[in-house]
N, C-alpha and C. Protein backbone atom coordinates (compact mmCIF):
# COMPACT_ATOMS: atom_id res chain seq x y z
N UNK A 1 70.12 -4.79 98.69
CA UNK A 1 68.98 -5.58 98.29
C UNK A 1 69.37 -7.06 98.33
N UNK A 2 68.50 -7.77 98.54
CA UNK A 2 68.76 -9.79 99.40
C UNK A 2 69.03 -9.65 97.62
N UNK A 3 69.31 -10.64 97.26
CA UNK A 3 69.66 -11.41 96.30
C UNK A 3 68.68 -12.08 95.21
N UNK A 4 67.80 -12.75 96.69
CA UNK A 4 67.25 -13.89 96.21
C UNK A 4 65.90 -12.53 95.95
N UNK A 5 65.49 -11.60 95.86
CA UNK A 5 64.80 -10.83 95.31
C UNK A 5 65.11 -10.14 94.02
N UNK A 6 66.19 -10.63 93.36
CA UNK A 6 66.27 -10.07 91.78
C UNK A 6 66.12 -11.46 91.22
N UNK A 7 65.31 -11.24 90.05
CA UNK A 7 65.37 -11.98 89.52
C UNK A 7 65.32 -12.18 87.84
N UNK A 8 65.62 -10.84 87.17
CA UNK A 8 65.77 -10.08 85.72
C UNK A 8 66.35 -9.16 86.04
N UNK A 9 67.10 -9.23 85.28
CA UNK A 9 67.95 -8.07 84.97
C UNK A 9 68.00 -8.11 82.98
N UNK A 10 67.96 -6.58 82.68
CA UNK A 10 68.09 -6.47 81.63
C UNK A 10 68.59 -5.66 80.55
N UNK A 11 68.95 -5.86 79.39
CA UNK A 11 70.01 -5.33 78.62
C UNK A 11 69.21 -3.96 77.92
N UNK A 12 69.80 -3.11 77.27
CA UNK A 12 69.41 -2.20 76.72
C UNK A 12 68.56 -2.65 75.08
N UNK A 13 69.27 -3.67 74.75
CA UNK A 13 68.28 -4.19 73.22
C UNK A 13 66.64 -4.57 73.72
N UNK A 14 66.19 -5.21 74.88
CA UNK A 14 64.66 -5.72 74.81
C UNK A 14 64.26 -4.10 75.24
N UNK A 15 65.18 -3.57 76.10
CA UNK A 15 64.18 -2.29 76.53
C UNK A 15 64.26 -1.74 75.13
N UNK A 16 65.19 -1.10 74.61
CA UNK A 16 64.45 -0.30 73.18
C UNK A 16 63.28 -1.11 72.44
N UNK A 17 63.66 -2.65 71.93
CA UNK A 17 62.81 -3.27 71.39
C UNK A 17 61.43 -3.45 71.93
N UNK A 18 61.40 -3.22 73.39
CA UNK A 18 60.19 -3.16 73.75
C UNK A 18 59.51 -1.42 73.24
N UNK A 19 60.06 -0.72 73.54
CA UNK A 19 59.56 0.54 73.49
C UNK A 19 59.17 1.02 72.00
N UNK A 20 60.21 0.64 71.41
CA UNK A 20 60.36 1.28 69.40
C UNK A 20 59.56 0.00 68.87
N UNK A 21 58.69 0.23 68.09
CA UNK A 21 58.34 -0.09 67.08
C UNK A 21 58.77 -0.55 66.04
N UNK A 22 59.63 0.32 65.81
CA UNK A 22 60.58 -0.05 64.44
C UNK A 22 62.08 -1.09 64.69
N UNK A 23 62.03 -1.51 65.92
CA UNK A 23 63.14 -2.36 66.22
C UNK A 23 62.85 -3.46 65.70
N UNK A 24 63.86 -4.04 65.31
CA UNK A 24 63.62 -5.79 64.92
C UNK A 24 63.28 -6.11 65.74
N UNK A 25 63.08 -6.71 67.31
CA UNK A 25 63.19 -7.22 68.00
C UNK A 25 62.14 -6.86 68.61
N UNK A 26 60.94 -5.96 68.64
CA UNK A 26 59.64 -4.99 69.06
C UNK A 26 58.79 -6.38 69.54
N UNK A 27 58.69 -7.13 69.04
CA UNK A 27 57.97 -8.39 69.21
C UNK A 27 57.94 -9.43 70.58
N UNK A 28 59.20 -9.86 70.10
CA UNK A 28 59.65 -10.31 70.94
C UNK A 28 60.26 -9.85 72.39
N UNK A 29 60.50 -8.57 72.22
CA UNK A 29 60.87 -7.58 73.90
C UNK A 29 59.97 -7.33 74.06
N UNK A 30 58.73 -6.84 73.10
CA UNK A 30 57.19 -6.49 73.96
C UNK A 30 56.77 -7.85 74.41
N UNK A 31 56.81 -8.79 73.57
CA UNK A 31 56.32 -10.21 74.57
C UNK A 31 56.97 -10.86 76.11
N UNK A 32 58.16 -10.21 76.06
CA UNK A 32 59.14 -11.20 77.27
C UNK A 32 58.74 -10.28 78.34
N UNK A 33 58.57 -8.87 78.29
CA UNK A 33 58.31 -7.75 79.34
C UNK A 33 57.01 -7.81 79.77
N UNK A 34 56.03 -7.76 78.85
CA UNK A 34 55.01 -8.28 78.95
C UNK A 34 54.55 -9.47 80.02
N UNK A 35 55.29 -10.29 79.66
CA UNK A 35 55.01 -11.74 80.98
C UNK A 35 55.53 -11.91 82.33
N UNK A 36 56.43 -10.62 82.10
CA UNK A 36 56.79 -10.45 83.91
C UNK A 36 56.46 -9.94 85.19
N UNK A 37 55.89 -10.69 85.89
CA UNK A 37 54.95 -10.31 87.32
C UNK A 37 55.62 -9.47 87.84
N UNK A 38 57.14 -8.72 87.70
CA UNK A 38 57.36 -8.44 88.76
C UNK A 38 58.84 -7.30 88.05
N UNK A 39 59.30 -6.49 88.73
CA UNK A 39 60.09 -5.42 88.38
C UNK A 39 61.53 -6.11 87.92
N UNK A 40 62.04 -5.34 86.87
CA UNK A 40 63.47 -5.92 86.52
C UNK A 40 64.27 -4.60 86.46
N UNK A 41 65.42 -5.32 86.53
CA UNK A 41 66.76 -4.13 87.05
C UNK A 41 67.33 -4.47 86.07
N UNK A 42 68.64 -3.42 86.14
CA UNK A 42 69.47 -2.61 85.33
C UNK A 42 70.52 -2.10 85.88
N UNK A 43 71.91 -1.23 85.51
CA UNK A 43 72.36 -0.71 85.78
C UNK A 43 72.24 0.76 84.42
N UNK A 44 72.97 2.06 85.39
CA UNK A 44 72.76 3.15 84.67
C UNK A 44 73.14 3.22 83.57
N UNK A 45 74.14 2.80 83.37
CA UNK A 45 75.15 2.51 81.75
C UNK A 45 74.07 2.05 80.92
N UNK A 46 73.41 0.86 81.16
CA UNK A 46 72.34 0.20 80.49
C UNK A 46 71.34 1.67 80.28
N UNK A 47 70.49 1.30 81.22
CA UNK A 47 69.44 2.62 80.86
C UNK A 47 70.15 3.99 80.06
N UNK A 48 71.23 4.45 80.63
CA UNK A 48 71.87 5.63 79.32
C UNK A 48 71.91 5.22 78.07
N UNK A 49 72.10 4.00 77.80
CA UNK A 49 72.44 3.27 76.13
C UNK A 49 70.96 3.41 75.56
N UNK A 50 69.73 2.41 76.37
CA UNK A 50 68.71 2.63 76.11
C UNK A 50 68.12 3.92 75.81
N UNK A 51 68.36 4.80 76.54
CA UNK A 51 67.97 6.20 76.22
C UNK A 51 68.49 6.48 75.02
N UNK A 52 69.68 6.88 74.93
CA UNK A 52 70.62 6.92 74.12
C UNK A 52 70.08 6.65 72.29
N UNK A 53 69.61 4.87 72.40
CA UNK A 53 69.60 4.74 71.51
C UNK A 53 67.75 4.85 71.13
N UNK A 54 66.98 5.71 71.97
CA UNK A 54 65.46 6.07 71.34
C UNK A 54 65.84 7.43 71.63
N UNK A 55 66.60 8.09 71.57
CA UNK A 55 67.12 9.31 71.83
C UNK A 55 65.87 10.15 70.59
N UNK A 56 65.54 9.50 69.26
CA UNK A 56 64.91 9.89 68.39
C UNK A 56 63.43 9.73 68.33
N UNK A 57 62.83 9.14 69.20
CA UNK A 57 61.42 8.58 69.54
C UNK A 57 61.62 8.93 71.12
N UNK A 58 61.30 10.26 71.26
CA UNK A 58 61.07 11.11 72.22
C UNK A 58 59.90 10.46 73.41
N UNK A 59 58.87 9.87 72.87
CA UNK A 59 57.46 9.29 73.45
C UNK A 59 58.13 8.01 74.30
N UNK A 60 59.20 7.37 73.28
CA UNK A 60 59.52 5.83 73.70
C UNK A 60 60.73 5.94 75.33
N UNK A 61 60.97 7.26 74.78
CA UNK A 61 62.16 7.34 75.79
C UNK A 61 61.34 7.77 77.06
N UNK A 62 59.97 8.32 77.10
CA UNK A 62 59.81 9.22 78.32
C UNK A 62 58.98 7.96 78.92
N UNK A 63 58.85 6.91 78.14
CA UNK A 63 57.74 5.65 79.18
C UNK A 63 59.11 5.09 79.82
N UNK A 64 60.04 4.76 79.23
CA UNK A 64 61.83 4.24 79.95
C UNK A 64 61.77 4.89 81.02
N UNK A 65 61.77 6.17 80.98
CA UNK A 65 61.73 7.10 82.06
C UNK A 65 60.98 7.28 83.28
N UNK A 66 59.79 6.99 82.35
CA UNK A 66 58.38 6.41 83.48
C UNK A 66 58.92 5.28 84.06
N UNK A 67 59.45 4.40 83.35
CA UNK A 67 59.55 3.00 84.48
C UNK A 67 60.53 2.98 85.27
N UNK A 68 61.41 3.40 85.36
CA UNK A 68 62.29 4.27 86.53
C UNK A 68 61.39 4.53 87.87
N UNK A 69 60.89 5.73 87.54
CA UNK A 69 60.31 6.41 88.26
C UNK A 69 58.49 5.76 88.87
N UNK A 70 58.50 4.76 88.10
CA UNK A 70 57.51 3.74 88.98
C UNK A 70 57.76 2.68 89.05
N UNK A 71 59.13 2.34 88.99
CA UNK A 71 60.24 1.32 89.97
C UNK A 71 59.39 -0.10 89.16
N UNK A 72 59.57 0.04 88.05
CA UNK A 72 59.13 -1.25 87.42
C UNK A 72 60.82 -1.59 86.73
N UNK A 73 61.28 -0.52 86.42
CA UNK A 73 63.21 -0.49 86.13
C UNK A 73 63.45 0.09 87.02
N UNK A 74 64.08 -0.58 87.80
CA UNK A 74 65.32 -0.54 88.71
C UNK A 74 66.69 -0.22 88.65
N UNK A 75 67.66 0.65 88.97
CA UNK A 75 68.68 0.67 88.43
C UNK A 75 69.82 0.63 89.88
N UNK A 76 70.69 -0.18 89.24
CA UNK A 76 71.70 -0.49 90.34
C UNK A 76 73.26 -0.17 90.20
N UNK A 77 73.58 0.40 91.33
CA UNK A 77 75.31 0.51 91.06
C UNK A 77 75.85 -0.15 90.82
N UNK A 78 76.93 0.07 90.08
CA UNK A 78 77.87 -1.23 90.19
C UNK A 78 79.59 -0.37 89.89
N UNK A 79 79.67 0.51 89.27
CA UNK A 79 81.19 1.26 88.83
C UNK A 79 82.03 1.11 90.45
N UNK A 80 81.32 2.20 91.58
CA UNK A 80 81.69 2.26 92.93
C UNK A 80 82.83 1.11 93.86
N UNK A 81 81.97 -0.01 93.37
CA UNK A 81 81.80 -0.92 94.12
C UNK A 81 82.62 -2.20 93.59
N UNK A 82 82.46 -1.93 92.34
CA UNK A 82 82.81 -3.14 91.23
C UNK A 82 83.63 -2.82 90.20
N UNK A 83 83.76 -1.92 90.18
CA UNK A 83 84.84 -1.24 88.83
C UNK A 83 85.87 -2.40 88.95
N UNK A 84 86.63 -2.26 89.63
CA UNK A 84 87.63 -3.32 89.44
C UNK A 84 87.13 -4.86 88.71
N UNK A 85 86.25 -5.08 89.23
CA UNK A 85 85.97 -6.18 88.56
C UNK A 85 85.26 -6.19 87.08
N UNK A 86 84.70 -5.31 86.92
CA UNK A 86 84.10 -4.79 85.30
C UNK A 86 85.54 -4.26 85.00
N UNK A 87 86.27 -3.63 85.38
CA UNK A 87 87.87 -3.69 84.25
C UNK A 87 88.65 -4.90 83.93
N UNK A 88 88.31 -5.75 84.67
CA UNK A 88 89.19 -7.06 84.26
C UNK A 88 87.96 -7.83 83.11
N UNK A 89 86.76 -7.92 83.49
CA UNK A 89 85.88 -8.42 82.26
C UNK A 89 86.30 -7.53 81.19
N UNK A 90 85.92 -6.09 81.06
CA UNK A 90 86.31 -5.47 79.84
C UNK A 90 87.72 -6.27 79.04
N UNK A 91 88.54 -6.03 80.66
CA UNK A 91 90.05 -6.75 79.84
C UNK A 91 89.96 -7.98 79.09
N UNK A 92 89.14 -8.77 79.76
CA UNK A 92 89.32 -10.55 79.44
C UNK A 92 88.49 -10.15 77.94
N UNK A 93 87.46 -9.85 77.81
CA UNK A 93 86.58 -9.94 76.74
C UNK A 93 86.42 -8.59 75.62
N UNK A 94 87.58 -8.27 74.78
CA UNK A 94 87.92 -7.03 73.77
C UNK A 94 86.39 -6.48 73.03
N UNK A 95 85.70 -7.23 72.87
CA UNK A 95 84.66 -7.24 72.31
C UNK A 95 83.34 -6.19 73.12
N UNK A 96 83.38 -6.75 74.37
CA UNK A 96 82.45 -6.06 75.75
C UNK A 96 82.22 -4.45 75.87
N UNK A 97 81.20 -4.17 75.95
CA UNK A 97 80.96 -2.68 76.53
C UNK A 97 81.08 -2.62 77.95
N UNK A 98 81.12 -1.12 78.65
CA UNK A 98 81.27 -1.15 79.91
C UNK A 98 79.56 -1.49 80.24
N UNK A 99 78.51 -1.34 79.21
CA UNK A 99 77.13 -1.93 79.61
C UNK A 99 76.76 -3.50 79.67
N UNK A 100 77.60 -4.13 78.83
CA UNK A 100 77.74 -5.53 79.24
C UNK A 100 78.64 -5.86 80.79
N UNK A 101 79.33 -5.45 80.45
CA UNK A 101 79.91 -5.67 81.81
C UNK A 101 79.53 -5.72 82.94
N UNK A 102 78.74 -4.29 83.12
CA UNK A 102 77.67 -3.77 84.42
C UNK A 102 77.24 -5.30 84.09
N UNK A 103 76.47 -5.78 83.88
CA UNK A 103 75.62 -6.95 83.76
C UNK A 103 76.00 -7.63 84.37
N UNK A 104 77.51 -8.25 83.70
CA UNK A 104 77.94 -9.29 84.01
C UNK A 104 78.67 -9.34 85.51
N UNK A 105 78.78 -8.29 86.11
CA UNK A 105 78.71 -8.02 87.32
C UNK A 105 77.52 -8.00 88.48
N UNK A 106 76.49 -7.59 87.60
CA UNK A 106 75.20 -8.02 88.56
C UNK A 106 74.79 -9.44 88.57
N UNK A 107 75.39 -10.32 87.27
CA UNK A 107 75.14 -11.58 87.44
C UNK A 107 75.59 -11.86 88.21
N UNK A 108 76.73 -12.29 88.81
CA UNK A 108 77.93 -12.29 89.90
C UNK A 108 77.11 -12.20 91.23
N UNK A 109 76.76 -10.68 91.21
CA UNK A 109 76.07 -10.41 92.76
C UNK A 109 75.13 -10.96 93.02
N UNK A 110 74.13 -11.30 91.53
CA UNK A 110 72.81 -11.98 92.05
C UNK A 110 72.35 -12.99 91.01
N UNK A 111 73.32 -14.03 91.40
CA UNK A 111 73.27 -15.57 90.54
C UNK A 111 72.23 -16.39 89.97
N UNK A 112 71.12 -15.98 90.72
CA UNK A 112 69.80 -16.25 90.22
C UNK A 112 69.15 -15.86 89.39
N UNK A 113 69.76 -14.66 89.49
CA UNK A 113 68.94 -13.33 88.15
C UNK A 113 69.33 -14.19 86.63
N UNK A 114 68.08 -13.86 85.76
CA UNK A 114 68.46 -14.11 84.17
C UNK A 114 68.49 -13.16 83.75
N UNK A 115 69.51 -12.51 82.61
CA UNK A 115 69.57 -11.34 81.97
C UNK A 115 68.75 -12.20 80.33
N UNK A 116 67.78 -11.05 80.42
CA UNK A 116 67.45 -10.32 79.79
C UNK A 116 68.15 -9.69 78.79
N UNK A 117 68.66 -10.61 77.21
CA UNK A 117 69.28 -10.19 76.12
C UNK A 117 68.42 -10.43 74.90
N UNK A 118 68.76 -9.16 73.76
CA UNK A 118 68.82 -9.42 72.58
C UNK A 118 70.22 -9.97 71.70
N UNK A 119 71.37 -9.97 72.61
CA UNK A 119 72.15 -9.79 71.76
C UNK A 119 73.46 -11.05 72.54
N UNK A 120 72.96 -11.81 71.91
CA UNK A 120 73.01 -13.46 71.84
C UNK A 120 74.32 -14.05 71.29
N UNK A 121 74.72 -13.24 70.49
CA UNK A 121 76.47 -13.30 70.25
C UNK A 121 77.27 -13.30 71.02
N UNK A 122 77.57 -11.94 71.91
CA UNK A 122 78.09 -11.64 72.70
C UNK A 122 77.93 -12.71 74.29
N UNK A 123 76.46 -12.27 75.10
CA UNK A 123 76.51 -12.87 76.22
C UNK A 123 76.40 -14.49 76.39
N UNK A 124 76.67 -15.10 75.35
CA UNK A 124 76.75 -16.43 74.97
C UNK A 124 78.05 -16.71 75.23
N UNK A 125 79.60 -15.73 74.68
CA UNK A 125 80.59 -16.04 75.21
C UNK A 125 80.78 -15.70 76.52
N UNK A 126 80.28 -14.76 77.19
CA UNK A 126 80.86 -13.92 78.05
C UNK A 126 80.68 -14.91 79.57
N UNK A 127 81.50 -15.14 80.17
CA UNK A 127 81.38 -15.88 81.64
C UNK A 127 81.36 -15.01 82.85
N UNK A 128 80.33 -15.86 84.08
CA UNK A 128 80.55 -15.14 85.49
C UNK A 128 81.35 -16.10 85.80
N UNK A 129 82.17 -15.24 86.89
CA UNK A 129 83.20 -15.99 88.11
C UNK A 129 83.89 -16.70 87.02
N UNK A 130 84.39 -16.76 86.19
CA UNK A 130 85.57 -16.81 85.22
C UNK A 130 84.82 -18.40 84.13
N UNK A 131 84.24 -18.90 84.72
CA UNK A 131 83.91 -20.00 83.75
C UNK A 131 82.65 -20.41 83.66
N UNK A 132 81.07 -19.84 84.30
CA UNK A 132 80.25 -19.97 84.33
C UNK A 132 79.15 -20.00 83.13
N UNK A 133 78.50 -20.19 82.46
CA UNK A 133 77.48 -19.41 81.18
C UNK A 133 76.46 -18.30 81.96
N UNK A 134 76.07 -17.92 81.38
CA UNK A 134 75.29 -16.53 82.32
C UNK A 134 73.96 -17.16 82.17
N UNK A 135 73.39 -17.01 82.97
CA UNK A 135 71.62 -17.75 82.17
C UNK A 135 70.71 -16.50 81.95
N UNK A 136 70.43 -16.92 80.59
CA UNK A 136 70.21 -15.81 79.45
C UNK A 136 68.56 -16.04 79.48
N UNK A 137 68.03 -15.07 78.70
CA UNK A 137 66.27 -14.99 78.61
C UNK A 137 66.52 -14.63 76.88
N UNK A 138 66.47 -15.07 75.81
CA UNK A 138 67.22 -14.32 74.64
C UNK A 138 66.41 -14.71 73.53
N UNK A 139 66.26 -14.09 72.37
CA UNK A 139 65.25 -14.31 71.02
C UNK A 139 65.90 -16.18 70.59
């Protein structure tokens, strides 16, 4: 896929927060998803977490599922291809999941893209290409 055609990518906190109700964050991920003309990506790690964590709101998980499957979420490789480079982020940053990482690897591939975070601690430190800030979409 060209590059210059991603242009969101996003974390597992706005997708639950968009979907659950009961998330802190329901507001504000239903508003940011809400305003986007156009499909945003992911990697699988991400979407498993997301699942994962509406694992208990059965309804919330099967629209996640829906958007998959009507390519409004996109999901992209990255372990294959990139592992090596998501093991040295994991390494550099103790803190990181292998679902941040995926990210911070699609930032990399597609520099234009803004991720799509709730969780503003983390991808605030975290750098592309070793010294970059990631450009964030975030509460």
């Amino acid at each position: 896929m060209k590059a210059s055609a991603i242009r969101y990518l996003i974390d597992a906190g706005p997708l639950v927060g968009a979907l659950s109700s009961r998330d802190q964050w329901h507001a504000w991920s239903a508003g940011v998803i809400a305003t986007l003309d156009e499909p945003v990506f992911t990697t699988e790690i991400v979407f498993g977490e997301a699942c994962h964590l509406l694992a208990g709101e059965r309804p919330a998980q099967l629209v996640l599922i829906r958007m998959v499957a009507e390519k409004r979420l996109n999901l992209l490789p990255v372990w294959a291809e990139y592992g090596d480079r998501a093991a040295a982020l994991l390494t550099r940053y103790p803190r990181m999941d292998a679902g941040d990482a995926s990210l911070v690897v699609l930032s990399e591939r597609f520099p234009k893209a803004k991720i799509i975070t709730t969780d503003v601690r983390d991808f605030t430190v975290y750098r592309r290409f070793r010294n970059e800030a990631l450009p964030l979409i975030h509460p």
